[in-house]
Protein backbone atom coordinates (compact mmCIF):
# COMPACT_ATOMS: atom_id res chain seq x y z
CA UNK A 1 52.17 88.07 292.51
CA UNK A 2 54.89 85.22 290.93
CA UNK A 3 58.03 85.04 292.26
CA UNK A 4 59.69 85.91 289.04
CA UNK A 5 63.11 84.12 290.05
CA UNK A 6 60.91 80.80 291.21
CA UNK A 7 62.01 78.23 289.00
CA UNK A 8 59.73 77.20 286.39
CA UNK A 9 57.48 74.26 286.06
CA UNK A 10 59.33 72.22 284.14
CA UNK A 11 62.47 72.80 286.50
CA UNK A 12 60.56 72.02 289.74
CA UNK A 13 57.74 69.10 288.48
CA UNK A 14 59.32 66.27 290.38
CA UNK A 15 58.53 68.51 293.59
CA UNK A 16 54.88 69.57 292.20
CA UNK A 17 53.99 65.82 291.81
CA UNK A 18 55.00 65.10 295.39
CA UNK A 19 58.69 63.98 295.37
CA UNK A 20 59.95 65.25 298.57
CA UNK A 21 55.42 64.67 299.77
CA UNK A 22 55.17 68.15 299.26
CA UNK A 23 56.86 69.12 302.39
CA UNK A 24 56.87 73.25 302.86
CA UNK A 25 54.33 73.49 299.50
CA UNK A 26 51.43 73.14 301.74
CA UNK A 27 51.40 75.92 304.21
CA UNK A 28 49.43 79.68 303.85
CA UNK A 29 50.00 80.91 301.02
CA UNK A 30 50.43 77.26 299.52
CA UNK A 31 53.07 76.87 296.49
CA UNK A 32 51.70 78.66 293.43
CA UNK A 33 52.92 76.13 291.03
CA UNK A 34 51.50 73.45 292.82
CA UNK A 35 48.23 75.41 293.35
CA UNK A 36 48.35 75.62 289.56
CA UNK A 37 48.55 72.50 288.81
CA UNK A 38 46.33 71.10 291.46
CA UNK A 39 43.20 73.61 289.44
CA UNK A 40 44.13 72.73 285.87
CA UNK A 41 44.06 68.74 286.50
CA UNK A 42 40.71 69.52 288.10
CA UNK A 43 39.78 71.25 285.36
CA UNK A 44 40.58 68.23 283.12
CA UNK A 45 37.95 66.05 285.87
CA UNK A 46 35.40 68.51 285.16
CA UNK A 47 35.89 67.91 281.64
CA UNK A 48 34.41 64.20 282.35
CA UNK A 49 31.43 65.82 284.33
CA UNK A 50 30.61 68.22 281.65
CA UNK A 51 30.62 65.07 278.92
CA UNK A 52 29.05 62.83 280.80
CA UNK A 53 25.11 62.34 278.99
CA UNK A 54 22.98 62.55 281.44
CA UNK A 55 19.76 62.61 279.85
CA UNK A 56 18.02 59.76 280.56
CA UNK A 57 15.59 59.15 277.84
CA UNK A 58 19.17 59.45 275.54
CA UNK A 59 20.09 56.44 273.61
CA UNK A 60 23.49 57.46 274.82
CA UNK A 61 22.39 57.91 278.57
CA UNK A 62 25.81 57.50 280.99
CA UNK A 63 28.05 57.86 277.72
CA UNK A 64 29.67 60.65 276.18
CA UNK A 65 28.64 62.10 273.12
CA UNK A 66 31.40 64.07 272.03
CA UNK A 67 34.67 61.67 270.23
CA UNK A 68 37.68 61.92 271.73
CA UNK A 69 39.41 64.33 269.13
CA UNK A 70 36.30 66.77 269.80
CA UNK A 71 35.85 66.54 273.80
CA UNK A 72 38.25 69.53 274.56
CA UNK A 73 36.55 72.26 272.09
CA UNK A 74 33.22 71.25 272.57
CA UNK A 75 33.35 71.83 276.18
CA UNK A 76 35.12 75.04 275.88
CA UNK A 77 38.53 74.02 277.40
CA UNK A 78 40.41 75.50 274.84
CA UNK A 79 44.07 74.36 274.32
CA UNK A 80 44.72 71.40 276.87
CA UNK A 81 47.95 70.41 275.52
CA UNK A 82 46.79 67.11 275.79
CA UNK A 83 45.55 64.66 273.12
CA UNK A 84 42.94 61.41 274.73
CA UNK A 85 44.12 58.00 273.68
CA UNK A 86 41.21 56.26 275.29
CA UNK A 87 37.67 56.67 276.69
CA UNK A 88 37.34 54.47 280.12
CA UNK A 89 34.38 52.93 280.77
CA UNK A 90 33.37 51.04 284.27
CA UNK A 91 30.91 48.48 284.56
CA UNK A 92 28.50 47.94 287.62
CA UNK A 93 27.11 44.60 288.98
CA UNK A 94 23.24 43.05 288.45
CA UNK A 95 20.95 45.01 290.91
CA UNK A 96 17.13 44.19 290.94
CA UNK A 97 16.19 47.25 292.34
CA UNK A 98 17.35 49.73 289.24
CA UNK A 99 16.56 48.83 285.66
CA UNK A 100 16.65 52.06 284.09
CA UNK A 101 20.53 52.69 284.20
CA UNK A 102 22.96 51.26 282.52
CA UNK A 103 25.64 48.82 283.91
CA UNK A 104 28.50 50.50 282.00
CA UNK A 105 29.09 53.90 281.63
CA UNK A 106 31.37 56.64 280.59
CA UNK A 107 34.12 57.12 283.69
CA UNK A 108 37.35 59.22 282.27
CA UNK A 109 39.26 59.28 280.10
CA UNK A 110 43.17 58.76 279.74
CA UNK A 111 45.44 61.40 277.55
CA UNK A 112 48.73 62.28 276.98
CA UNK A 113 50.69 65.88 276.85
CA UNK A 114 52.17 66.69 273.36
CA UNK A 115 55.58 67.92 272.32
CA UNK A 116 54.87 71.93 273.50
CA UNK A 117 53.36 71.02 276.92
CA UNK A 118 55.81 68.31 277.50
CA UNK A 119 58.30 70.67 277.28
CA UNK A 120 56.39 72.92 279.70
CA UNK A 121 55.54 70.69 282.10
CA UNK A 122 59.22 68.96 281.93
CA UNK A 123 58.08 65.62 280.98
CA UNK A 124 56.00 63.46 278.68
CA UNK A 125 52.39 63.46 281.12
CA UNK A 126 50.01 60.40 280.88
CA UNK A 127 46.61 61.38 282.58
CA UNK A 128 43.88 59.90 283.59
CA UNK A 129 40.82 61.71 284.70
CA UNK A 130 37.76 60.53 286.55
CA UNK A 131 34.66 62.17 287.22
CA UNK A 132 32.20 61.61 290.06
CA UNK A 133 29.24 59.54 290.73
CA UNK A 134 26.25 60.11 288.35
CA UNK A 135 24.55 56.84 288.23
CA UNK A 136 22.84 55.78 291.14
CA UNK A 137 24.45 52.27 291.15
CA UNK A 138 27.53 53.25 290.97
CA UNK A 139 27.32 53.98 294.91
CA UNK A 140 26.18 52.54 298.28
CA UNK A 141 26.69 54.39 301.53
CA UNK A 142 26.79 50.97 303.48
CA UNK A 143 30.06 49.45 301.62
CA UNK A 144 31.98 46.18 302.08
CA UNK A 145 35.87 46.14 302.27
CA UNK A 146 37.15 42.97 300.19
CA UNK A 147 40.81 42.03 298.86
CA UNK A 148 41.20 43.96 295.70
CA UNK A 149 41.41 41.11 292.52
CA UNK A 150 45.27 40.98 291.72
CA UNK A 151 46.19 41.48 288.03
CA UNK A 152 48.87 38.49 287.51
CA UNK A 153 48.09 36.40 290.93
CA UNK A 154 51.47 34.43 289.91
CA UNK A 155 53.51 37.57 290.17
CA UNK A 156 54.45 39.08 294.07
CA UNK A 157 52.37 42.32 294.28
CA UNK A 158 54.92 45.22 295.17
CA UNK A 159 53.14 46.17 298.73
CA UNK A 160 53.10 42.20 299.28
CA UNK A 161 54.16 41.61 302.87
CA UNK A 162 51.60 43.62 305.03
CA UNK A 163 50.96 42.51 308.55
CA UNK A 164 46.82 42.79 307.76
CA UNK A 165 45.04 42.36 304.95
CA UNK A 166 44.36 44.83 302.22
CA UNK A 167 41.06 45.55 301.92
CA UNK A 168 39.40 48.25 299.74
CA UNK A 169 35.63 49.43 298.96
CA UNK A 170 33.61 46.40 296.82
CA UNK A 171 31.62 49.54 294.87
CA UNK A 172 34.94 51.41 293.30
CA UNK A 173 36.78 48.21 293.14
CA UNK A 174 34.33 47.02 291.05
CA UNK A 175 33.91 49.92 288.76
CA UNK A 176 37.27 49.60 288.64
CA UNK A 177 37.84 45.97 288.45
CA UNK A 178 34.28 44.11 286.57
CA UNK A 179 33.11 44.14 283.10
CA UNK A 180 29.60 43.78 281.90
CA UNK A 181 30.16 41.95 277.92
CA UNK A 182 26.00 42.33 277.72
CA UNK A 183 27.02 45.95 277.12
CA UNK A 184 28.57 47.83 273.93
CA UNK A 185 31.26 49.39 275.85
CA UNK A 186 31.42 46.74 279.12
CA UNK A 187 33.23 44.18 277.28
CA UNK A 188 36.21 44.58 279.14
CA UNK A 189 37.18 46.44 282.89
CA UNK A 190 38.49 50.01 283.30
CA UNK A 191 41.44 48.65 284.67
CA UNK A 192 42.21 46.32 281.66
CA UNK A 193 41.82 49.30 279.78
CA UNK A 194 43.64 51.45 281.36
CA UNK A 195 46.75 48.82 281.46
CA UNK A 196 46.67 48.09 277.82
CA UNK A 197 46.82 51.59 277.02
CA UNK A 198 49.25 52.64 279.84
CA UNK A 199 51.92 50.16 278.62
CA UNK A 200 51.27 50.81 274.89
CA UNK A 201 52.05 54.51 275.73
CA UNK A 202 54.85 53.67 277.79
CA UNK A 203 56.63 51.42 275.42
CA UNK A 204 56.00 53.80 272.39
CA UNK A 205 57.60 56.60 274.98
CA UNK A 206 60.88 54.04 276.40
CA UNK A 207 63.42 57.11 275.47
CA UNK A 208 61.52 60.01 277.24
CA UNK A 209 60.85 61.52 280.77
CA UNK A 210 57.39 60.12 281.28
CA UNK A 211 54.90 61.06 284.35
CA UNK A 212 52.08 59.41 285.32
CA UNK A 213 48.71 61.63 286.53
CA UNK A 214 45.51 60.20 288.15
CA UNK A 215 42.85 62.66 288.99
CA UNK A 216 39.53 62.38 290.01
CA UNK A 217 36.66 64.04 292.35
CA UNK A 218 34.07 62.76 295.10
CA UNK A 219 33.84 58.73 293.23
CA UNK A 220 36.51 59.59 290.81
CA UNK A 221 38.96 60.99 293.52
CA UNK A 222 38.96 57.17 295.09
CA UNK A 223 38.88 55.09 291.35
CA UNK A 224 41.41 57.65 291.22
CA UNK A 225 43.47 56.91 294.16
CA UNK A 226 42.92 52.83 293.94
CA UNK A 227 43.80 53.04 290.28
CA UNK A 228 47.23 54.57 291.47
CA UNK A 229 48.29 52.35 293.83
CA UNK A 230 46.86 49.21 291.37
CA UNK A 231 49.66 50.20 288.43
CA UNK A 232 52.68 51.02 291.02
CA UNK A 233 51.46 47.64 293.21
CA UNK A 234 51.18 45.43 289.70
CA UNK A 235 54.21 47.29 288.22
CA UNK A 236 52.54 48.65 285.33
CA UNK A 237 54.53 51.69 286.06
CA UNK A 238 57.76 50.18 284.97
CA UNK A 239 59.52 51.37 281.62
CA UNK A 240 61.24 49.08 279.32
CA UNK A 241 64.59 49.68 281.22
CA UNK A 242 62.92 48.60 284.43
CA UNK A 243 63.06 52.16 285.29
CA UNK A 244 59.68 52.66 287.53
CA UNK A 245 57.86 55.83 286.05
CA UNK A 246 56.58 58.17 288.98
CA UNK A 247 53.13 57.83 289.65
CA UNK A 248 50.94 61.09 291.67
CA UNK A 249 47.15 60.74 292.34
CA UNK A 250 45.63 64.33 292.85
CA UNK A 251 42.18 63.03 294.71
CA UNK A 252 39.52 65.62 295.64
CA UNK A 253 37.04 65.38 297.78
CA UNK A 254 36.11 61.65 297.25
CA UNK A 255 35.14 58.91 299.80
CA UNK A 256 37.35 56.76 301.65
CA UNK A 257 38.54 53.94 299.96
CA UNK A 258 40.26 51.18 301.81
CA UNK A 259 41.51 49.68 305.10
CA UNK A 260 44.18 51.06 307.40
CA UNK A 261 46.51 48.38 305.99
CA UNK A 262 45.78 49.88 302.35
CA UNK A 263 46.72 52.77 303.19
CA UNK A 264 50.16 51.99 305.08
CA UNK A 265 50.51 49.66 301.75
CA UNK A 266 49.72 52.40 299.13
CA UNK A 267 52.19 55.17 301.55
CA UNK A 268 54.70 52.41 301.16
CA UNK A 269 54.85 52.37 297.47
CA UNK A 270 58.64 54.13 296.32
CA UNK A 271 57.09 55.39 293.49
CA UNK A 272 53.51 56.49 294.61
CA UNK A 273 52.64 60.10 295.53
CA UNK A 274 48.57 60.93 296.81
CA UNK A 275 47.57 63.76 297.86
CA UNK A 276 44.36 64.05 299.30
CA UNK A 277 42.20 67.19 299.21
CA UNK A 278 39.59 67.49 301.92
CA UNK A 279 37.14 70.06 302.76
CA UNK A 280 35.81 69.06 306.62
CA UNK A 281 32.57 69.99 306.14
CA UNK A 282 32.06 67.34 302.88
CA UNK A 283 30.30 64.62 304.00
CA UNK A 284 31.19 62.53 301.25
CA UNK A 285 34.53 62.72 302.43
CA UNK A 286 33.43 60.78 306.01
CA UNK A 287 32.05 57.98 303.93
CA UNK A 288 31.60 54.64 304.30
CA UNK A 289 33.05 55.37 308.12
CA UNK A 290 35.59 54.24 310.72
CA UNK A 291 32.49 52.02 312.28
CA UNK A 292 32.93 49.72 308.39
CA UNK A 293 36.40 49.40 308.73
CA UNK A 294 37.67 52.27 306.52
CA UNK A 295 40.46 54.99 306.91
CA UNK A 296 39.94 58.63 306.51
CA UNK A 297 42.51 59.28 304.23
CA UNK A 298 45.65 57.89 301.74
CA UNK A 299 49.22 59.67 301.67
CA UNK A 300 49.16 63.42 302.42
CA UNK A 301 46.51 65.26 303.31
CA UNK A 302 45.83 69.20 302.49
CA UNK A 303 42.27 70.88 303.92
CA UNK A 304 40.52 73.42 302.16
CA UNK A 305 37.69 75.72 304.41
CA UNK A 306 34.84 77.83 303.05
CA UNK A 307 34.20 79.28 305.99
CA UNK A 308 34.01 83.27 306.51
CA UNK A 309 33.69 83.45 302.69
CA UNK A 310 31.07 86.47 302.47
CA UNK A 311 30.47 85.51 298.56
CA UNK A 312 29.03 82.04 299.19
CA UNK A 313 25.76 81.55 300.42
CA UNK A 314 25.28 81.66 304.27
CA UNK A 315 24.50 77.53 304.53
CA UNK A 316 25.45 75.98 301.32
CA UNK A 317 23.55 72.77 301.16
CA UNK A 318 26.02 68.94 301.55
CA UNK A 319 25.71 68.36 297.57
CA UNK A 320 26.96 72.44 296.66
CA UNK A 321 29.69 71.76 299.16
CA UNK A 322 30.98 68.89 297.72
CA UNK A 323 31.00 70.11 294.03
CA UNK A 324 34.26 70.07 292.43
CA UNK A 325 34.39 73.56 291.40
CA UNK A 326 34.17 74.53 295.11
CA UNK A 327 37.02 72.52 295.69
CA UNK A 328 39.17 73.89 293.13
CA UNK A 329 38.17 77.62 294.08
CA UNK A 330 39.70 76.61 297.95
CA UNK A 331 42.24 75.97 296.72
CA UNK A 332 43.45 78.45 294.68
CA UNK A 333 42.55 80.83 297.63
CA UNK A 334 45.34 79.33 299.04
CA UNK A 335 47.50 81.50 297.18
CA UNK A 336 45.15 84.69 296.44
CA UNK A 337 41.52 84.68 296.09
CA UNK A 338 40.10 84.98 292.73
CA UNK A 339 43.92 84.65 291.08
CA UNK A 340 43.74 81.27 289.50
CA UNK A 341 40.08 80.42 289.80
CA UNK A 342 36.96 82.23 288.02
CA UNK A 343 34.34 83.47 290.79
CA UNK A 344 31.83 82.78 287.75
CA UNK A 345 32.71 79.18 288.08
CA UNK A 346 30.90 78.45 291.87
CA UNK A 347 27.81 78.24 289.95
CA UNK A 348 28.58 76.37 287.57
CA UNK A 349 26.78 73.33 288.41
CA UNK A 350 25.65 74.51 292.22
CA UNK A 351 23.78 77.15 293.32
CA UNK A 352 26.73 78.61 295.57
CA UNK A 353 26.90 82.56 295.24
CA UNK A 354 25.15 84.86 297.92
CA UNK A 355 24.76 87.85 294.60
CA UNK A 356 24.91 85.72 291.73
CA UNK A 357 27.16 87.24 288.58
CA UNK A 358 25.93 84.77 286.55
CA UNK A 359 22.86 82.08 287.11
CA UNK A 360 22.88 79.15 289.65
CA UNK A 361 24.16 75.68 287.83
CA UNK A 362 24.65 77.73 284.26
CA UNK A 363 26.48 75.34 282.60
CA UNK A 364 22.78 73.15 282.49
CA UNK A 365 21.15 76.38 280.49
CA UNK A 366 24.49 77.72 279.11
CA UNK A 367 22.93 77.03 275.53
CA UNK A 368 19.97 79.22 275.97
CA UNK A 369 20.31 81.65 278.95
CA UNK A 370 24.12 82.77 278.52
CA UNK A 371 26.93 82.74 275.86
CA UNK A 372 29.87 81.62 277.04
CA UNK A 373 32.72 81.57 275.19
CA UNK A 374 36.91 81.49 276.07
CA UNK A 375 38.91 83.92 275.47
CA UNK A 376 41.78 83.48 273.41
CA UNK A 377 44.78 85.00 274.47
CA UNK A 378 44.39 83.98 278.35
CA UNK A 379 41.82 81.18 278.04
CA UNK A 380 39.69 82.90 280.61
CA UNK A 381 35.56 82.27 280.20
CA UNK A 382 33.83 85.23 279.04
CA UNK A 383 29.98 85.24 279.76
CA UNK A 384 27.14 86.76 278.01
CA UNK A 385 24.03 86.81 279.38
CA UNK A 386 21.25 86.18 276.92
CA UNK A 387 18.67 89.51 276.01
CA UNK A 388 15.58 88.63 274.09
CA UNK A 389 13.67 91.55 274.05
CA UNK A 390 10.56 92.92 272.11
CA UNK A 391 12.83 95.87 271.62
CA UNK A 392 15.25 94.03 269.62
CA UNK A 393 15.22 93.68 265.95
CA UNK A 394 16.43 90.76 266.06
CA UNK A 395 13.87 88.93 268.34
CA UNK A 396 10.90 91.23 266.92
């Protein structure tokens, strides 16, 4: 049950976006605002997983089909608070080996909260969301570590002054870094996008309490982490009064993403929070390996088990236990099972329940095998399992 003297969201954000590094927050049962918070961004990363096209023979294969003003109602989020300025798109290098996917493709998106969830959440919140791999280039197990491209070379970089250099993964600094102009939506990088819109926002917002939120899961959770370190390390985080706007990356499950001197550079940072969420038995979350140079993890770390859980299946298989849905259930069992996080939600996109409620990866035959719809009043997901019977009148 809430503490119904706890201080509200608004009063306590600074702490739930890893002022103090969450000290106390993380312990058994973990703080329920934080918890919270921690499921509803990943909610807004599942969002770019659910609108991702992935139908190959699409026109629109690796994009997303729904506009921005749409994305939140047609995947059933309900109210989000939140309205998307911009669509991110990464770009991928030539390969020979794979011609059917495309070089740039559909990555996040970045939004900001409006006047009634500002005032909830106790500032003005720019997000930015990334989902996880889904094109086959977009990953290599057997990664390079190389310098990460500066924004304005003339201009010292914040974390300038390391003893080693800072290296980071070639494959998500590139998504995160190259453009591919022989594509519609390549003509520029995801982090010049991302920039452009993050200072437009921030000028337009000089006289408010801004936040900044990166998010992201398995791929996603380390664009998501690199991303945050790139606008505290380049400054991009710095209002119009030279005030530096706090920046928290919330990454889940994703692969490692630099060298041991990016991470003591990125834990440096004054205005950088990350906090890493790990379940040990992902073994996306051991890649590319200590043996390539990498480090397991950036800023604070919080583990999440799935162990001795009799309603999972008795081996999930690697891919189920890395799904992000999986994640966000762990964690909300860090407060009280079931509380915060729909059991109906496991299968999702996995086949993860030992007595299936509802079928294995539903949200792929959602349209035809189950109705699923969200409740109004306490934007819950109601489910409806499809009948078509003989019986029926309607169906005879």
């Amino acid at each position: 049950m809430a503490n119904p003297s706890a201080p509200s969201l608004a009063g306590k954000w600074k702490l739930v976006q890893g002022q103090t590094f969450w000290k106390g927050m993380l312990g058994t049962p973990m703080d329920e605002t934080l918890c919270q918070e921690l499921i509803r961004y990943g909610q807004h990363i599942q969002c770019v997983v659910d609108g991702f096209n992935e139908v190959t023979a699409s026109r629109w294969y690796g994009l997303c089909i729904h506009g921005k003003s749409q994305l939140f109602h047609k995947l059933q989020m309900g109210n989000t608070g939140y309205t998307i300025h911009k669509y991110i798109y990464g770009s991928t290098k030539d390969t020979d080996h794979i011609t059917k996917e495309p070089h740039t493709a559909w990555s996040g998106y970045l939004a900001m909260s409006n006047d009634e969830e500002s005032l909830r959440l106790g500032r003005r919140d720019i997000l930015l969301a990334f989902r996880g791999m889904e094109l086959t280039r977009e990953w290599s197990e057997i990664d390079s570590l190389l310098p990460l491209p500066r924004l304005n070379p003339a201009k010292p970089s914040v974390a300038a002054g390391s003893p080693s250099p800072v290296l980071v993964s070639d494959h998500v600094s590139t998504l995160y870094t190259h453009s591919y102009p022989g594509e519609e939506f390549g003509k520029t990088s995801a982090r010049d996008q991302i920039v452009s819109t993050l200072r437009s926002l921030i000028d337009a917002n000089r006289d408010q309490e801004l936040g900044i939120t990166v998010a992201g899961h398995s791929l996603g959770a380390s664009l998501a982490t690199l991303c945050a370190y790139d606008i505290v390390n380049e400054s991009v985080n710095a209002a119009p009064n030279d005030k530096l706007i706090p920046v928290t990356a919330f990454a889940l499950g994703g692969p490692q993403v630099g060298n041991h001197a990016f991470k003591v550079a990125a834990e440096r940072l004054q205005s950088l929070r990350v906090l890493t969420v790990v379940n040990p038995f992902d073994v996306v979350t051991k890649l590319p390996g200590s043996t390539l140079g990498y480090v397991s993890h950036v800023g604070v770390l919080l583990e999440v088990v799935h162990t001795g859980l009799t309603y999972l299946k008795h081996k999930p298989d690697d891919q189920a236990l890395h799904t992000l849905q999986l994640y966000l259930h762990l964690v909300g069992n860090r407060v009280e099972p079931f509380k915060y996080h729909q059991l109906e939600l496991l299968n999702k996109c996995a086949d993860l329940l030992a007595n299936p409620i509802v079928p294995p990866k539903w949200w792929n035959t959602r349209s035809v095998d189950m109705d699923v719809t969200v409740e109004e009043e306490t934007g819950k997901l109601c489910f409806k399992l499809t009948n078509v019977s003989a019986n029926d009148p309607e169906f005879s």
